[in-house]
Protein backbone atom coordinates (compact mmCIF):
# COMPACT_ATOMS: atom_id res chain seq x y z
CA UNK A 1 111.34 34.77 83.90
CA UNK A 2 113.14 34.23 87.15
CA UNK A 3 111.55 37.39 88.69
CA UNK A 4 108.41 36.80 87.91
CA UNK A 5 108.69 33.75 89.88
CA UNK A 6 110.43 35.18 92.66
CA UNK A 7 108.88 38.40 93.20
CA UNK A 8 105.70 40.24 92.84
CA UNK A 9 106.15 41.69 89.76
CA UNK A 10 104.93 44.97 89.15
CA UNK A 11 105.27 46.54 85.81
CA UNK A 12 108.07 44.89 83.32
CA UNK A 13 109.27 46.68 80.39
CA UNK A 14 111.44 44.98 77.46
CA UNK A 15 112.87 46.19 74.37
CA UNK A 16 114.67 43.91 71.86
CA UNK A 17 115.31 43.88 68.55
CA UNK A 18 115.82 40.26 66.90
CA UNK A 19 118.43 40.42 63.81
CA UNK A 20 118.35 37.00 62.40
CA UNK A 21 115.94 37.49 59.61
CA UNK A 22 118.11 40.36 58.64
CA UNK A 23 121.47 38.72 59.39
CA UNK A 24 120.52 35.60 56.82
CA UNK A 25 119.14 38.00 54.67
CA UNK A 26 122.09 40.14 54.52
CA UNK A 27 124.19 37.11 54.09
CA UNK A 28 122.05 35.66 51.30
CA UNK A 29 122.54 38.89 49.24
CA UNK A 30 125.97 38.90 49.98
CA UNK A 31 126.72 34.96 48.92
CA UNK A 32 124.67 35.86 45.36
CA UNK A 33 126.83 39.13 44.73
CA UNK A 34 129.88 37.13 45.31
CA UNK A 35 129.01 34.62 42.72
CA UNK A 36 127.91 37.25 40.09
CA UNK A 37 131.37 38.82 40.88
CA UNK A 38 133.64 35.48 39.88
CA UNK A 39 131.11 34.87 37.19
CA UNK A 40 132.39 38.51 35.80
CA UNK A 41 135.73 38.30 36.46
CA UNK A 42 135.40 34.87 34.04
CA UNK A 43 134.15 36.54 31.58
CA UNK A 44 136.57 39.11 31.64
CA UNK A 45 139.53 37.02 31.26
CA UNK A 46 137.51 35.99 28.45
CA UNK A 47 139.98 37.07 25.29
CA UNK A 48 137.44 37.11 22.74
CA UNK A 49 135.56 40.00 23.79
CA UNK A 50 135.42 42.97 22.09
CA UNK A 51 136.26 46.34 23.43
CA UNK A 52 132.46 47.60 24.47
CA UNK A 53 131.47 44.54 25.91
CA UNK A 54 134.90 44.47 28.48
CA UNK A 55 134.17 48.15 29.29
CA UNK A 56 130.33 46.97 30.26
CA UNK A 57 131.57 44.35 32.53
CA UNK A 58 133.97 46.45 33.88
CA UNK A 59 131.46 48.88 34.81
CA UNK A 60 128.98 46.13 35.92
CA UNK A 61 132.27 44.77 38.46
CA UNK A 62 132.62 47.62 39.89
CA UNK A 63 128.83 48.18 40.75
CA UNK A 64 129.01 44.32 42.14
CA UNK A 65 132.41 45.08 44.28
CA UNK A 66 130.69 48.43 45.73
CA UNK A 67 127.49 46.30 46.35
CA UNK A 68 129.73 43.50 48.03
CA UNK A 69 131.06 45.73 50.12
CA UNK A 70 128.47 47.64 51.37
CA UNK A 71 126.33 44.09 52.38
CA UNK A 72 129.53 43.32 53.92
CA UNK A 73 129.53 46.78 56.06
CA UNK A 74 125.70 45.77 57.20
CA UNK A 75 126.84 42.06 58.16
CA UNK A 76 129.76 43.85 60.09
CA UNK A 77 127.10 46.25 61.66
CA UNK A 78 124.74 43.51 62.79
CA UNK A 79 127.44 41.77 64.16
CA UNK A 80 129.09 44.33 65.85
CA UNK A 81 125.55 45.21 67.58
CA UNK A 82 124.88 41.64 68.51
CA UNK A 83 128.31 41.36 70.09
CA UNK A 84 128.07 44.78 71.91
CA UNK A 85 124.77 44.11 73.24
CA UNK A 86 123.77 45.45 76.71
CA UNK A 87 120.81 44.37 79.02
CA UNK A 88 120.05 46.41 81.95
CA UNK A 89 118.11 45.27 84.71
CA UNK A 90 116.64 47.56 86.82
CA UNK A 91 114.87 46.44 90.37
CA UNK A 92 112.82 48.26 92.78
CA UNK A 93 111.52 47.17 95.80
CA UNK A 94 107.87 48.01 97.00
CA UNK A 95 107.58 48.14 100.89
CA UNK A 96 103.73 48.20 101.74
CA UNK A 97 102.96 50.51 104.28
CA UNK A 98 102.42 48.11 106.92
CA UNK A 99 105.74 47.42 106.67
CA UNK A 100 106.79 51.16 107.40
CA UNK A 101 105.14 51.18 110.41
CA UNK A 102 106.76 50.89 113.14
CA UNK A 103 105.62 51.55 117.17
CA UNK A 104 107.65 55.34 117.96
CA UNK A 105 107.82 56.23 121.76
CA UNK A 106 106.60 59.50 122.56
CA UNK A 107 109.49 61.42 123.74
CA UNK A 108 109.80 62.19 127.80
CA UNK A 109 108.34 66.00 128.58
CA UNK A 110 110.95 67.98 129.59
CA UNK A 111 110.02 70.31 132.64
CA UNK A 112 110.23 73.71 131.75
CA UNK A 113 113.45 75.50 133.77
CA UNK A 114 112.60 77.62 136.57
CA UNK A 115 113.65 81.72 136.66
CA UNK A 116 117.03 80.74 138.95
CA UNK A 117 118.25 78.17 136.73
CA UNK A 118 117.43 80.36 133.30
CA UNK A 119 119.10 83.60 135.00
CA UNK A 120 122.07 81.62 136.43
CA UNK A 121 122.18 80.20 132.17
CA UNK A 122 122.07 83.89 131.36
CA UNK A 123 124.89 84.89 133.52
CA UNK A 124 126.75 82.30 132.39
CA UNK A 125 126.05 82.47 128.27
CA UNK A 126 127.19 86.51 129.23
CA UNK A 127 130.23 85.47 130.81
CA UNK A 128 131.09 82.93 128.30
CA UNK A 129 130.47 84.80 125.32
CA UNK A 130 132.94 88.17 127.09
CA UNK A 131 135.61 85.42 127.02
CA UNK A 132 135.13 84.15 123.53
CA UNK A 133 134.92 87.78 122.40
CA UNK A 134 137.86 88.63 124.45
CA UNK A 135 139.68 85.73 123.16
CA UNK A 136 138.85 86.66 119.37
CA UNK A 137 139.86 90.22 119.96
CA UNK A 138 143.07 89.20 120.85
CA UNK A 139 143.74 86.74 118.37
CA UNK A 140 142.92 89.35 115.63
CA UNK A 141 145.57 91.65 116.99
CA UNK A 142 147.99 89.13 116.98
CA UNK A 143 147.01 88.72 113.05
CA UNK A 144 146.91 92.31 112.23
CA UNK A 145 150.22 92.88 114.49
CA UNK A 146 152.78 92.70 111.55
CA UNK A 147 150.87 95.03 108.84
CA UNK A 148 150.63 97.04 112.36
CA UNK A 149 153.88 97.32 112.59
CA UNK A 150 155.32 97.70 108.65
CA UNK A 151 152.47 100.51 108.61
CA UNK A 152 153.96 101.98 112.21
CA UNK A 153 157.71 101.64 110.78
CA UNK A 154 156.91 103.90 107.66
CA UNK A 155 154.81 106.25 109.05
CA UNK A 156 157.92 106.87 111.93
CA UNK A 157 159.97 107.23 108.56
CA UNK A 158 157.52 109.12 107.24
CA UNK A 159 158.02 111.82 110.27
CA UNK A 160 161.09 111.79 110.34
CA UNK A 161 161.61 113.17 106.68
CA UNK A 162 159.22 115.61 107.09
CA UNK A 163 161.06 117.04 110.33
CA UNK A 164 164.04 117.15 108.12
CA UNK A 165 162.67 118.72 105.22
CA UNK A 166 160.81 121.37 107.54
CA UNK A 167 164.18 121.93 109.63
CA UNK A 168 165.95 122.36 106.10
CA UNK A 169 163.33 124.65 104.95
CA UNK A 170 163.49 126.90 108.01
CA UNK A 171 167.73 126.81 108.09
CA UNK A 172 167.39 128.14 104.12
CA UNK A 173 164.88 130.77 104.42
CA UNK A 174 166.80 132.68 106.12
CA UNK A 175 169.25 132.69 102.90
CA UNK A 176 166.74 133.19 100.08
CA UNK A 177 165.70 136.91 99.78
CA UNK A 178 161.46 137.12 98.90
CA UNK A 179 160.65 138.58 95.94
CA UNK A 180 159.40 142.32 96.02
CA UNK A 181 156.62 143.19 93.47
CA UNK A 182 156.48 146.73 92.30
CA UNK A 183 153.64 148.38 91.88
CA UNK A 184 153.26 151.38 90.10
CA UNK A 185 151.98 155.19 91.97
CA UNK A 186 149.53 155.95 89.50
CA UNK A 187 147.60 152.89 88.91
CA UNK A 188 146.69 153.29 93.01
CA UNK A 189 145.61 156.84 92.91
CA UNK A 190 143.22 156.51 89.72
CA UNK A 191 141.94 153.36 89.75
CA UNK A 192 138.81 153.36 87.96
CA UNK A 193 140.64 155.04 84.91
């Protein structure tokens, strides 16, 4: 095999499945049911035969033409597989570690900061961070500003029917006489009886 030769090959795995002795085999049968099948049809056209022995060869036709074609459906099969065939080749590569390794630089220290430069980074991550929260604020009321303001124009609406239907109430009380309940003397004076 060409990777073999090429390559250092490390583990090869191969699966086939060879046909041929089926194939001929298959074709053989096939070739011999054929013949018994024009041997029968002779005999058939045969006009001396008598009733019985034209129904038997019938019957024996019909078992040859169902054999025929099912050795025909296995040729097809076989054929179909050997023309639909696929080989997959799979390759991996094996690095050996000496090949991994490779020289890394250490990375340069990095001199801690001193207290002035970390509280002047402070200040300024505080100062930074007002104006991004600043900035966000506003940018959520500008988001929330129409719903704001369909939720301001009904609740004005809102007010202003009530003032009406208060200012109508207290025009029409006036006009509307309350009703007086009348109670009755004697249930007051005894009434535990």
């Amino acid at each position: 095999m060409i990777v073999e030769q090429n390559y250092n090959l490390v583990s090869l795995e191969q699966k086939s499945e060879d046909v041929t002795a089926k194939y001929n085999q298959t074709n053989s049968v096939l070739d011999d049911l054929r013949e018994r099948e024009a041997r029968l049809k002779k005999d058939l056209e045969n006009q001396k035969l008598e009733t019985s022995d034209t129904l038997n060869i019938e019957r024996e036709l019909a078992e040859v033409q169902i054999a025929v074609r099912n050795a025909e459906k296995q040729q097809s099969v076989i054929d179909d597989g050997v023309l639909y065939s696929t080989i997959n080749v799979i390759l991996y590569e094996v690095i050996f570690r000496e090949e991994i390794v490779e020289e890394v630089e250490e990375p340069p220290e990095i001199p801690e900061p001193e207290f002035g430069e970390r509280l002047g980074e402070t200040a300024a991550g505080s100062i930074n961070g007002f104006i991004a929260f600043c900035q966000n604020f506003l940018l959520v009321l500008i988001r929330i500003a129409p719903a704001v303001l369909i939720i301001a124009v009904f609740a004005f609406l809102a007010l202003l029917i009530y003032r009406g239907v208060r200012k109508y109430q207290r025009k029409h009380k006036k006009a509307i006489p309350e009703p007086t309940v009348k109670t009755d003397d004697t249930d007051r004076e005894n009434p535990a009886e």
